[in-house]
Protein backbone atom coordinates (compact mmCIF):
# COMPACT_ATOMS: atom_id res chain seq x y z
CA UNK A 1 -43.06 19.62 6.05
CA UNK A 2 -41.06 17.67 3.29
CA UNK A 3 -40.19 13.83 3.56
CA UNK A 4 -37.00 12.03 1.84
CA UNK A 5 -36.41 8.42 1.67
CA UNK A 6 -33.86 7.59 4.61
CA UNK A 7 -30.64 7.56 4.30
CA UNK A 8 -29.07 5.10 2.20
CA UNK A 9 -32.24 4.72 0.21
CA UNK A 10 -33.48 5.43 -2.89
CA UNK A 11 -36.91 6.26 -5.05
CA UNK A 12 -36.92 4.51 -8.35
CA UNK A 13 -38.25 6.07 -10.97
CA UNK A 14 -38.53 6.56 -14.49
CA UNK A 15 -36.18 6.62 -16.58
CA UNK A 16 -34.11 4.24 -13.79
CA UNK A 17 -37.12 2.50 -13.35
CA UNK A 18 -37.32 0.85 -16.92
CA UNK A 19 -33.84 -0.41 -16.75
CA UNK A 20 -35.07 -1.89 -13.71
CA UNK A 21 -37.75 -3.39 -15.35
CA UNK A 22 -35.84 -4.59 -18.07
CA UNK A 23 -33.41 -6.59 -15.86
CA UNK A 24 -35.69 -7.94 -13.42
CA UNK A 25 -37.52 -9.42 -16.94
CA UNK A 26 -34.64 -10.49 -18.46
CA UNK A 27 -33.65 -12.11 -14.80
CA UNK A 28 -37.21 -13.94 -14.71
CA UNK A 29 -36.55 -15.26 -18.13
CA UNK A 30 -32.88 -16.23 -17.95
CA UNK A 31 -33.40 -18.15 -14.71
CA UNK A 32 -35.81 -20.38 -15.67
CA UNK A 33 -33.95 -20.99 -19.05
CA UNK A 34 -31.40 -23.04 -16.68
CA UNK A 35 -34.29 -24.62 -14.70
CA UNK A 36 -34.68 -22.45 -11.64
CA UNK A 37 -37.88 -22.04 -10.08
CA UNK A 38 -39.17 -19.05 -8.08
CA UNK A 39 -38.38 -19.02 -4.62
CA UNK A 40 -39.86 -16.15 -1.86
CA UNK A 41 -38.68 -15.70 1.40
CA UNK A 42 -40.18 -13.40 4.77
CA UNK A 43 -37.86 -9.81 4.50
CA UNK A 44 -37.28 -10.65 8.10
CA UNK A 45 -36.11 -13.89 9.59
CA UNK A 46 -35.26 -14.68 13.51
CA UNK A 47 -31.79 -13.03 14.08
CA UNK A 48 -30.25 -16.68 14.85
CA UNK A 49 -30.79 -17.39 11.48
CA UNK A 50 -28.52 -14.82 10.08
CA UNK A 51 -25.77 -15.46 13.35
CA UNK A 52 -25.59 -18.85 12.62
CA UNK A 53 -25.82 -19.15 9.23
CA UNK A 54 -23.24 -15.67 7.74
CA UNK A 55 -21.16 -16.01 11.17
CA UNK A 56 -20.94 -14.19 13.95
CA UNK A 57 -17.50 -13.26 13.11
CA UNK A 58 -18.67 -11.49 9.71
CA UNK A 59 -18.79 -7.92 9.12
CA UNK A 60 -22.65 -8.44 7.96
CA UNK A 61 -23.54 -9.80 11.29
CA UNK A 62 -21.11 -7.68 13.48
CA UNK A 63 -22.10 -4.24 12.30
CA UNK A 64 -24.42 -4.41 9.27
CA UNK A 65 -27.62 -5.62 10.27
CA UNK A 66 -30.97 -4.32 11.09
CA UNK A 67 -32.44 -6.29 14.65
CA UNK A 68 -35.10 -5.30 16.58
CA UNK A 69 -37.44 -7.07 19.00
CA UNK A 70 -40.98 -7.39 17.55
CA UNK A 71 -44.23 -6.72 19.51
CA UNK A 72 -43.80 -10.81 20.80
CA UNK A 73 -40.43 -9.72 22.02
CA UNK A 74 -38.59 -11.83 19.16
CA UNK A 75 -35.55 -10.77 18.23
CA UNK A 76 -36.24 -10.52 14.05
CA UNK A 77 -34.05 -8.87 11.60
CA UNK A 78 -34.23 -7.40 7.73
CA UNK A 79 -32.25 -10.07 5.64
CA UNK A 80 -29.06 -9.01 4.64
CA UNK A 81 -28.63 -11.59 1.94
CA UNK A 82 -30.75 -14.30 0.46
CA UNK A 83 -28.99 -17.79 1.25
CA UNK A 84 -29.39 -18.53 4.55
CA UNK A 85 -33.26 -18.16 4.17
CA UNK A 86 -33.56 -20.28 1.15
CA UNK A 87 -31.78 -23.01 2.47
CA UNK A 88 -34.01 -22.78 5.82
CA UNK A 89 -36.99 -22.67 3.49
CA UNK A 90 -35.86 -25.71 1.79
CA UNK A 91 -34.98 -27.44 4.77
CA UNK A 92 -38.40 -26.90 6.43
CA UNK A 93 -40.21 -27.72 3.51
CA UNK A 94 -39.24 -31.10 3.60
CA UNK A 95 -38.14 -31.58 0.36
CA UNK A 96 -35.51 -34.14 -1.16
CA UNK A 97 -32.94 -33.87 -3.78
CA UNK A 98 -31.80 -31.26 -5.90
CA UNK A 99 -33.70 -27.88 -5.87
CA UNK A 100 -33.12 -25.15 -8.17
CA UNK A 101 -34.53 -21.70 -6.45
CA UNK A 102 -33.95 -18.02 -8.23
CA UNK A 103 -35.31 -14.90 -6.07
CA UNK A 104 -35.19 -11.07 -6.27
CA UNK A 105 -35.82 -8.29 -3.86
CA UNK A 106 -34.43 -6.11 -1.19
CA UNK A 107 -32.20 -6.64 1.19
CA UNK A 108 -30.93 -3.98 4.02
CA UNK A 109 -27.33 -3.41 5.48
CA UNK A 110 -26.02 -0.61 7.85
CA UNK A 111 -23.53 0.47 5.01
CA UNK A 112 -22.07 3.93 5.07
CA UNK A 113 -23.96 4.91 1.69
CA UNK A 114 -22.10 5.67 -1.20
CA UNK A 115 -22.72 4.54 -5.24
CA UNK A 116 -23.35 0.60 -5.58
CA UNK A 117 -23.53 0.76 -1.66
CA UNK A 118 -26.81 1.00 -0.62
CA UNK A 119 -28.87 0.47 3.15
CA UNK A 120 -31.86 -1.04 1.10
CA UNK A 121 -30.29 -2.75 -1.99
CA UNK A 122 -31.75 -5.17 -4.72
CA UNK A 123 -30.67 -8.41 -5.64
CA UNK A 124 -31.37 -11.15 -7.46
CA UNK A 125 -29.82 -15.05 -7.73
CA UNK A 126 -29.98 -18.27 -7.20
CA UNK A 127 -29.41 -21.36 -5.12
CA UNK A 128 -28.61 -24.95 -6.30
CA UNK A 129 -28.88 -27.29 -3.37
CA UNK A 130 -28.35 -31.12 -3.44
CA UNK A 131 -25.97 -31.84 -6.32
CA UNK A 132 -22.18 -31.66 -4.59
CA UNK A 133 -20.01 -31.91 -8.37
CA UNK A 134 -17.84 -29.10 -9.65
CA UNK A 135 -19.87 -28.75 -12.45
CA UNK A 136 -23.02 -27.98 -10.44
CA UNK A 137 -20.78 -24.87 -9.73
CA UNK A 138 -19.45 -24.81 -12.99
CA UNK A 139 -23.17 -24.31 -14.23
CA UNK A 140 -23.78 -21.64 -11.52
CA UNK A 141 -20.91 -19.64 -12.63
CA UNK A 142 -21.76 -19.32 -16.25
CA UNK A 143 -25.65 -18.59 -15.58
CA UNK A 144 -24.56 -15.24 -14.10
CA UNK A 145 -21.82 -14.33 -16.29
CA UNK A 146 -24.43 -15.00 -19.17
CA UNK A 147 -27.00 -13.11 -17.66
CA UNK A 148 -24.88 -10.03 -17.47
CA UNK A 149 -23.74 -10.46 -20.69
CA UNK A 150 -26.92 -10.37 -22.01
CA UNK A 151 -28.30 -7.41 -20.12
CA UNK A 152 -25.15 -5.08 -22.09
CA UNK A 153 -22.40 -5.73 -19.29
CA UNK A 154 -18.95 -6.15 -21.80
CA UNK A 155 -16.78 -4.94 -19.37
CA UNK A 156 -16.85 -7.99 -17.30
CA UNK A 157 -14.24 -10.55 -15.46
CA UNK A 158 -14.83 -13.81 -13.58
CA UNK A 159 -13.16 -14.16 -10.90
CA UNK A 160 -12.82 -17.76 -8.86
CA UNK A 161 -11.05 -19.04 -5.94
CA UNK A 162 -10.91 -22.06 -3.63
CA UNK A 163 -11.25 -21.20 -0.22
CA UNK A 164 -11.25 -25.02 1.44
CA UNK A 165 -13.12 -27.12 3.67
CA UNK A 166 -12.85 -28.19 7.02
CA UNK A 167 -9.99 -30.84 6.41
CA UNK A 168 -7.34 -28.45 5.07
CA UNK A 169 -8.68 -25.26 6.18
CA UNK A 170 -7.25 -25.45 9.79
CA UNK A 171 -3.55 -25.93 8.19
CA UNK A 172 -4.02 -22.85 5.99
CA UNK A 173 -5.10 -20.81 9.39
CA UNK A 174 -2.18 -22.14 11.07
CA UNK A 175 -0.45 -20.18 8.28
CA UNK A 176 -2.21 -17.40 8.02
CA UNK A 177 -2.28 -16.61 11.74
CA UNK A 178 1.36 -16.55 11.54
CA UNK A 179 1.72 -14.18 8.62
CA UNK A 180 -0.88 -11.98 10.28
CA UNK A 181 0.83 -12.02 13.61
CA UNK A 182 4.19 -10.94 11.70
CA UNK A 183 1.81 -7.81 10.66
CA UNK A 184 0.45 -6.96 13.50
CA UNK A 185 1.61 -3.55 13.37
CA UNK A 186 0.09 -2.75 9.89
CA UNK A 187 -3.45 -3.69 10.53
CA UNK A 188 -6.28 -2.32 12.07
CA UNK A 189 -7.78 -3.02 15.93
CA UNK A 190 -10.86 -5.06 14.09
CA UNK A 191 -8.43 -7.52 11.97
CA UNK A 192 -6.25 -7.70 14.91
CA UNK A 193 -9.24 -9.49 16.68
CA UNK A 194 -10.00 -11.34 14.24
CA UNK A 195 -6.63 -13.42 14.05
CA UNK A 196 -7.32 -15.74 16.41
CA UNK A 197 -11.00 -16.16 15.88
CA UNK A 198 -11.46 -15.74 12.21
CA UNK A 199 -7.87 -15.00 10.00
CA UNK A 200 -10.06 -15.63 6.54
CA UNK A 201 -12.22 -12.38 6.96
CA UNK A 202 -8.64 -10.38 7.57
CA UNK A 203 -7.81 -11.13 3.57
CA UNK A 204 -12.02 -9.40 3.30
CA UNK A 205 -11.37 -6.25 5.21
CA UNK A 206 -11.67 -3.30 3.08
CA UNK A 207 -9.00 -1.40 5.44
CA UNK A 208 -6.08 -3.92 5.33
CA UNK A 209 -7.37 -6.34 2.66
CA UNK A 210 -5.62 -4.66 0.58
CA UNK A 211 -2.18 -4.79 2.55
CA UNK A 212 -1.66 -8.01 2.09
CA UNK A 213 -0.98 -9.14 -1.16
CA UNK A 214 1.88 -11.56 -0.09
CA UNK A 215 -0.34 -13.44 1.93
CA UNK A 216 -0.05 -17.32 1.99
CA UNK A 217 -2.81 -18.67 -0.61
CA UNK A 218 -5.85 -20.90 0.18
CA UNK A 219 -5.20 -22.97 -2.85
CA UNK A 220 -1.39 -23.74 -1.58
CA UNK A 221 -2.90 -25.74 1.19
CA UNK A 222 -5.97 -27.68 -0.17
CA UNK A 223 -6.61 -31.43 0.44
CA UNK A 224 -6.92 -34.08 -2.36
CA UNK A 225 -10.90 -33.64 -2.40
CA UNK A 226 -10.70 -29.46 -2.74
CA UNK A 227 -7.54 -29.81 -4.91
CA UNK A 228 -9.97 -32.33 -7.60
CA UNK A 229 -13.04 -30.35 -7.26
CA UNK A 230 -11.34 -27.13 -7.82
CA UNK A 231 -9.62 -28.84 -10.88
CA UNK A 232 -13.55 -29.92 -12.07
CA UNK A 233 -14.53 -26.40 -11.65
CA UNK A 234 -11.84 -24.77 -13.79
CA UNK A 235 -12.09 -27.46 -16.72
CA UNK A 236 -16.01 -27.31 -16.84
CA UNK A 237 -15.84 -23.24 -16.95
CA UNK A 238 -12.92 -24.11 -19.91
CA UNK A 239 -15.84 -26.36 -21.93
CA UNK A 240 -18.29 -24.08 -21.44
CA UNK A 241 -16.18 -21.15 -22.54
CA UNK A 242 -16.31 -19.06 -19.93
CA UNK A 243 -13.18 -17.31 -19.34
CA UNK A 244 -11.93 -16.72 -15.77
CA UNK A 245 -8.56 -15.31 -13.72
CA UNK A 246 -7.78 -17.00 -10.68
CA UNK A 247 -7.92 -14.54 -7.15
CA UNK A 248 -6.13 -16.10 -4.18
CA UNK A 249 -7.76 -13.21 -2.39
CA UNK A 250 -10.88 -13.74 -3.60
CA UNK A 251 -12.73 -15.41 -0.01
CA UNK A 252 -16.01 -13.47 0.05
CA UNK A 253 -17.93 -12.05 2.91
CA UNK A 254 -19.40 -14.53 4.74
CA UNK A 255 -18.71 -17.34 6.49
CA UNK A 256 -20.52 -20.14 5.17
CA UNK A 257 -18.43 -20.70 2.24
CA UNK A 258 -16.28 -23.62 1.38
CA UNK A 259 -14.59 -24.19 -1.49
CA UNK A 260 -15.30 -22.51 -4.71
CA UNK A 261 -15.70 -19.01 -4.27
CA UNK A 262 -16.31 -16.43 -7.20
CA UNK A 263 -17.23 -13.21 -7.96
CA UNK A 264 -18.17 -11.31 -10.90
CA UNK A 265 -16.35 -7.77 -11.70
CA UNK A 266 -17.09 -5.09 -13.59
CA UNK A 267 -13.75 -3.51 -15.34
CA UNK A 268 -15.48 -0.32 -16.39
CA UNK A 269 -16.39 0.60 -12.75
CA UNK A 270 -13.95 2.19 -10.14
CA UNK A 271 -12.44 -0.42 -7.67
CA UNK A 272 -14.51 0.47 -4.63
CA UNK A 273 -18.12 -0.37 -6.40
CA UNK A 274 -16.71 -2.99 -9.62
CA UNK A 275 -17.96 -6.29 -7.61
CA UNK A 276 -21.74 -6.90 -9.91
CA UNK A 277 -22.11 -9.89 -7.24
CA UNK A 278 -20.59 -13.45 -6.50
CA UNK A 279 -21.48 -16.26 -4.86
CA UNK A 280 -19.67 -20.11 -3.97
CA UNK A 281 -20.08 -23.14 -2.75
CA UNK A 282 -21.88 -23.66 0.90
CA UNK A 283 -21.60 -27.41 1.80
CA UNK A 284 -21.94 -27.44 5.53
CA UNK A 285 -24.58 -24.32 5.27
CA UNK A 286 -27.88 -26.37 5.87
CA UNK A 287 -25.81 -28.50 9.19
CA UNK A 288 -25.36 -25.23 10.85
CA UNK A 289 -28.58 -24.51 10.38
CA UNK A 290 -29.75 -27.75 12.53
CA UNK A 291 -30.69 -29.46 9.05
CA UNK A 292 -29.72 -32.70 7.25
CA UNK A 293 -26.13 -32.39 5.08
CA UNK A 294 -27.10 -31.18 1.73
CA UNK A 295 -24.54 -29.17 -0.54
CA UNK A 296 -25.19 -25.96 -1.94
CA UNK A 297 -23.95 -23.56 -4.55
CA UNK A 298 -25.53 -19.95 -5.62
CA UNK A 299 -24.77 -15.99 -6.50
CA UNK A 300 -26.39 -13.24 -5.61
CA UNK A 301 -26.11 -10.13 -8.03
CA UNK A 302 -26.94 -6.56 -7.23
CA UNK A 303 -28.74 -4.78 -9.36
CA UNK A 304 -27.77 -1.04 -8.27
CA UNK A 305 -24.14 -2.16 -9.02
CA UNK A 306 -25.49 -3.74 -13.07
CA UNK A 307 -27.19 -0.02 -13.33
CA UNK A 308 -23.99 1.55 -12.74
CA UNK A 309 -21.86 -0.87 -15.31
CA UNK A 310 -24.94 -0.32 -17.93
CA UNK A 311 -24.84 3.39 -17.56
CA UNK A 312 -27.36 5.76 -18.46
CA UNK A 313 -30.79 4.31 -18.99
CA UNK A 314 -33.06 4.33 -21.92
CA UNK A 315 -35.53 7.46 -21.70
CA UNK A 316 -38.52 5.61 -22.58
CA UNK A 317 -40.88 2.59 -21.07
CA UNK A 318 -43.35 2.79 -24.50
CA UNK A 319 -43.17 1.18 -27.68
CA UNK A 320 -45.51 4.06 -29.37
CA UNK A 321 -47.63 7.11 -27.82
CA UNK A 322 -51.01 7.91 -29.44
CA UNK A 323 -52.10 10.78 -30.63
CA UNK A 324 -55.88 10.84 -31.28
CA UNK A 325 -57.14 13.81 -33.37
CA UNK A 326 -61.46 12.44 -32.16
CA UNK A 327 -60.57 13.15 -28.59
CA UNK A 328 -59.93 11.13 -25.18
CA UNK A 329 -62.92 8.76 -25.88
CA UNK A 330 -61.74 7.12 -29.18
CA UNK A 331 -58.15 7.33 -28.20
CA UNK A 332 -58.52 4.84 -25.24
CA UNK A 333 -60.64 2.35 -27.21
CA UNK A 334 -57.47 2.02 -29.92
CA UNK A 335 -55.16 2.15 -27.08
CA UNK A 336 -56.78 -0.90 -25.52
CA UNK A 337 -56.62 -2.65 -28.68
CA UNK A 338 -53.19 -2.00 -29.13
CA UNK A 339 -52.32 -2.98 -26.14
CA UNK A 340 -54.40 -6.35 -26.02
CA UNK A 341 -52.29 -6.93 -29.31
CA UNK A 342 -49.11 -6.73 -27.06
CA UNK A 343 -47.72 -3.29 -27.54
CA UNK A 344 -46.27 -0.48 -25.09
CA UNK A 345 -48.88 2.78 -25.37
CA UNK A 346 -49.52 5.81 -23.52
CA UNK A 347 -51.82 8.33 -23.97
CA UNK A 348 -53.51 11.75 -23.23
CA UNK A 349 -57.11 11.47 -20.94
CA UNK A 350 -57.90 15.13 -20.61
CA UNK A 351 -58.61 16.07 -24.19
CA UNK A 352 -55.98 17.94 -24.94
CA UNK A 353 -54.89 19.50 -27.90
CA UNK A 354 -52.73 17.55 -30.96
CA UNK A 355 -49.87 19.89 -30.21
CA UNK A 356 -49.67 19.59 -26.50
CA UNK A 357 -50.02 15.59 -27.15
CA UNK A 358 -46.89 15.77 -29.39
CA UNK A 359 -45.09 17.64 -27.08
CA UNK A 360 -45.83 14.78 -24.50
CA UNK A 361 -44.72 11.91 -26.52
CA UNK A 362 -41.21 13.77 -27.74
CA UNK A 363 -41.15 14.05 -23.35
CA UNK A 364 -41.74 10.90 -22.66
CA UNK A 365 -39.49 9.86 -25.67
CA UNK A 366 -41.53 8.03 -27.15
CA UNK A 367 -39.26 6.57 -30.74
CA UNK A 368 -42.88 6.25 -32.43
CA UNK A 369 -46.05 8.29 -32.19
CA UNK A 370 -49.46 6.41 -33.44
CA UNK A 371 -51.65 9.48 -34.80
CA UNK A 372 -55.52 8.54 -34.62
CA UNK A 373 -57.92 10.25 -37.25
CA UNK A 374 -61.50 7.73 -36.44
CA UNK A 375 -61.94 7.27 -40.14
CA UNK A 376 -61.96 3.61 -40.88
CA UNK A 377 -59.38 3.25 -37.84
CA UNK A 378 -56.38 4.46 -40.26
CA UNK A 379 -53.42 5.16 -37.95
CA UNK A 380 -50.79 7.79 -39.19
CA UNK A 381 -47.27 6.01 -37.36
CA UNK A 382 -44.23 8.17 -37.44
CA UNK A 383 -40.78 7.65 -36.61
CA UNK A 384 -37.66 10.04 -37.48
CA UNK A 385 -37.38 7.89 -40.20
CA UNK A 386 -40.27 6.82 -41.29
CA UNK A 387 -43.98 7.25 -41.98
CA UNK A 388 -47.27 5.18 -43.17
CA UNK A 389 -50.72 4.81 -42.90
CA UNK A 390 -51.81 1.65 -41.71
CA UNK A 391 -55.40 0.28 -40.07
CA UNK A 392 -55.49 0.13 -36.67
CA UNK A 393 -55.87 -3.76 -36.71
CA UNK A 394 -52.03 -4.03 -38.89
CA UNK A 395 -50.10 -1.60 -36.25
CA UNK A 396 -49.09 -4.73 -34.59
CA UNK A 397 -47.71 -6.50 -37.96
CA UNK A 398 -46.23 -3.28 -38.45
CA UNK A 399 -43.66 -3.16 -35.44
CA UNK A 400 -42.81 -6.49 -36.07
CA UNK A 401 -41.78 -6.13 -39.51
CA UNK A 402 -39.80 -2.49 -38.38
């Protein structure tokens, strides 16, 4: 008998696996830069969490998730996306004032698989709760474009949108329920339901989203307050430099959003998979909940889509493979000394011969090999370009000045 992952899910392994590495590093790094701390949540939450909080009226909630009843006969469910439980986690913890939280890890929707569209997907992003401004979404907004800038992602586009709050929101339905009716005939059974009870998630619908280009816009019918912070958003992105197009579409998934909406887009990728991530603002998110008011903003970023916008991966995880001519023994003892002194090595255990350990580091690509003689710890490193004799103690100094 032979086992495969389930469907819609995925082994990761080398050479994926580095890239994955890489930009789970880079993400630990970059977030804290702008002052987020690490935030963990359960994989599972009670399902009321996720009804509540997405909406009952969302696709994620509708069709997407994954509920069962545990042993206690508690209806629990995988988390389809990180928000909800980060703002419960805040809430409960008591805490007061702005919070900064950045998280990573998977997250499970009944998708029909396909590239960038995944059952079990990674993500990684981060919530800012407590500090209502635009430029507490302006700041938001340019973390993640930066971030995928600096992981190799040129091909990139910000995308923003106001979607509203409660004060002009139920104008812009009266609108949109109107149009839609005058469409009737055009859309499918599921946006047809949703008219009445939900017109927003009509403009999200993969099957007649795309229909309805002519559709009244969201930012034709704010109020004063959505009308100046949307204004605050667009000239903080303009100081900071971050270039952005303006999507009337542009609503999201879920229902907790108010105002500022955004999304990040890949140009390189085909339409159906170019969305890296996005995220907006979530004012009313922690009421809903049964908490105290506090605003939010935040992104979430998947990381199967970034591996498809970077491309192929690097072949190698090592800075150098060793090669030691005094067998197995010796080898390991520079090894660990190389590697206390911060580099990348691998090497052969089972005492094979020089040849057969050559052929393993051009396998593993390794771009330098570190060959061991014993004698006074001299270390032969060679690159396709280059090659010196250095002691064991200077391979360190070595890479750094390469």
């Amino acid at each position: 008998m032979s086992f495969q992952p389930p469907k819609g899910t995925d082994d990761l392994i080398m050479p994926r696996s580095q890239a994955w590495r890489d930009a789970l590093g880079l993400w630990e790094e970059w977030s804290a830069r702008y002052g987020y701390s690490l935030i963990q949540t359960p994989t599972f939450e009670a399902t009321d969490l996720f009804e509540r909080g997405v909406g009952d009226t969302s696709e994620v909630v509708t069709k997407q998730m994954y509920t069962f009843e545990d042993n206690g006969g508690r209806s629990v469910t995988l988390r389809p996306e990180g928000t909800a439980g980060v703002v419960r986690a805040y809430l409960d913890s008591g805490m007061q004032g702005a919070f900064k939280g950045a998280y990573s890890g998977p997250f499970f929707r009944y998708e029909r698989p396909q590239a960038g569209r995944r059952r079990q997907f990674y993500q990684v992003g981060i919530e800012y709760l407590g500090v209502p401004g635009p430029l507490a979404d302006a700041e938001v907004i340019e973390c993640g474009k930066s971030y995928l800038t600096e992981l190799g992602i040129t091909e990139l586009e910000v995308r923003i949108n106001s979607v509203g709050d409660g004060c002009c929101r139920p104008a812009y339905y009266k609108a949109l329920r109107g149009f839609l009716n005058q469409r009737k005939a055009d859309l499918t059974s599921d946006s047809v339901r949703l008219i009445e009870v939900n017109p927003l998630r009509v403009l999200d619908s993969k099957a007649d989203g795309p229909k309805l280009d002519d559709a009244p816009k969201t930012t034709d019918y704010l109020c004063d307050n959505c009308e100046v912070h949307y204004s605050g958003v667009k000239q903080a992105l303009g100081d900071l430099d971050v270039a952005y197009s303006e999507d009337p579409k542009l609503v999201r998934g879920l229902d907790y959003y108010t105002q500022t909406a955004f999304e990040y887009v890949g140009t390189g990728l085909d339409t159906a998979q170019n969305a890296l991530g996005g995220g907006g603002r979530y004012d009313g998110l922690a009421e809903v909940l049964g908490g105290r008011s506090t605003p939010g903003v935040g992104f979430a970023l998947g990381l199967d889509r970034i591996m498809l916008a970077l491309g192929d991966p690097e072949k190698t995880h090592l800075d150098a493979y060793l090669v030691s001519e005094v067998g197995p023994e010796q080898g390991l003892q520079a090894a660990n000394q190389l590697r206390k002194d911060g580099l990348r090595i691998d090497l052969d255990l089972e005492g094979r011969s020089v040849k057969a350990q050559f052929r393993t580091a051009r396998r593993l690509g390794a771009p330098v090999v570190l060959v061991f003689r014993g004698d006074g710890y001299l270390v032969d490193v060679q690159t396709d370009e280059e090659r010196a004799e250095v002691p064991l103690q200077e391979v360190s100094v070595w890479f750094s000045k390469s």
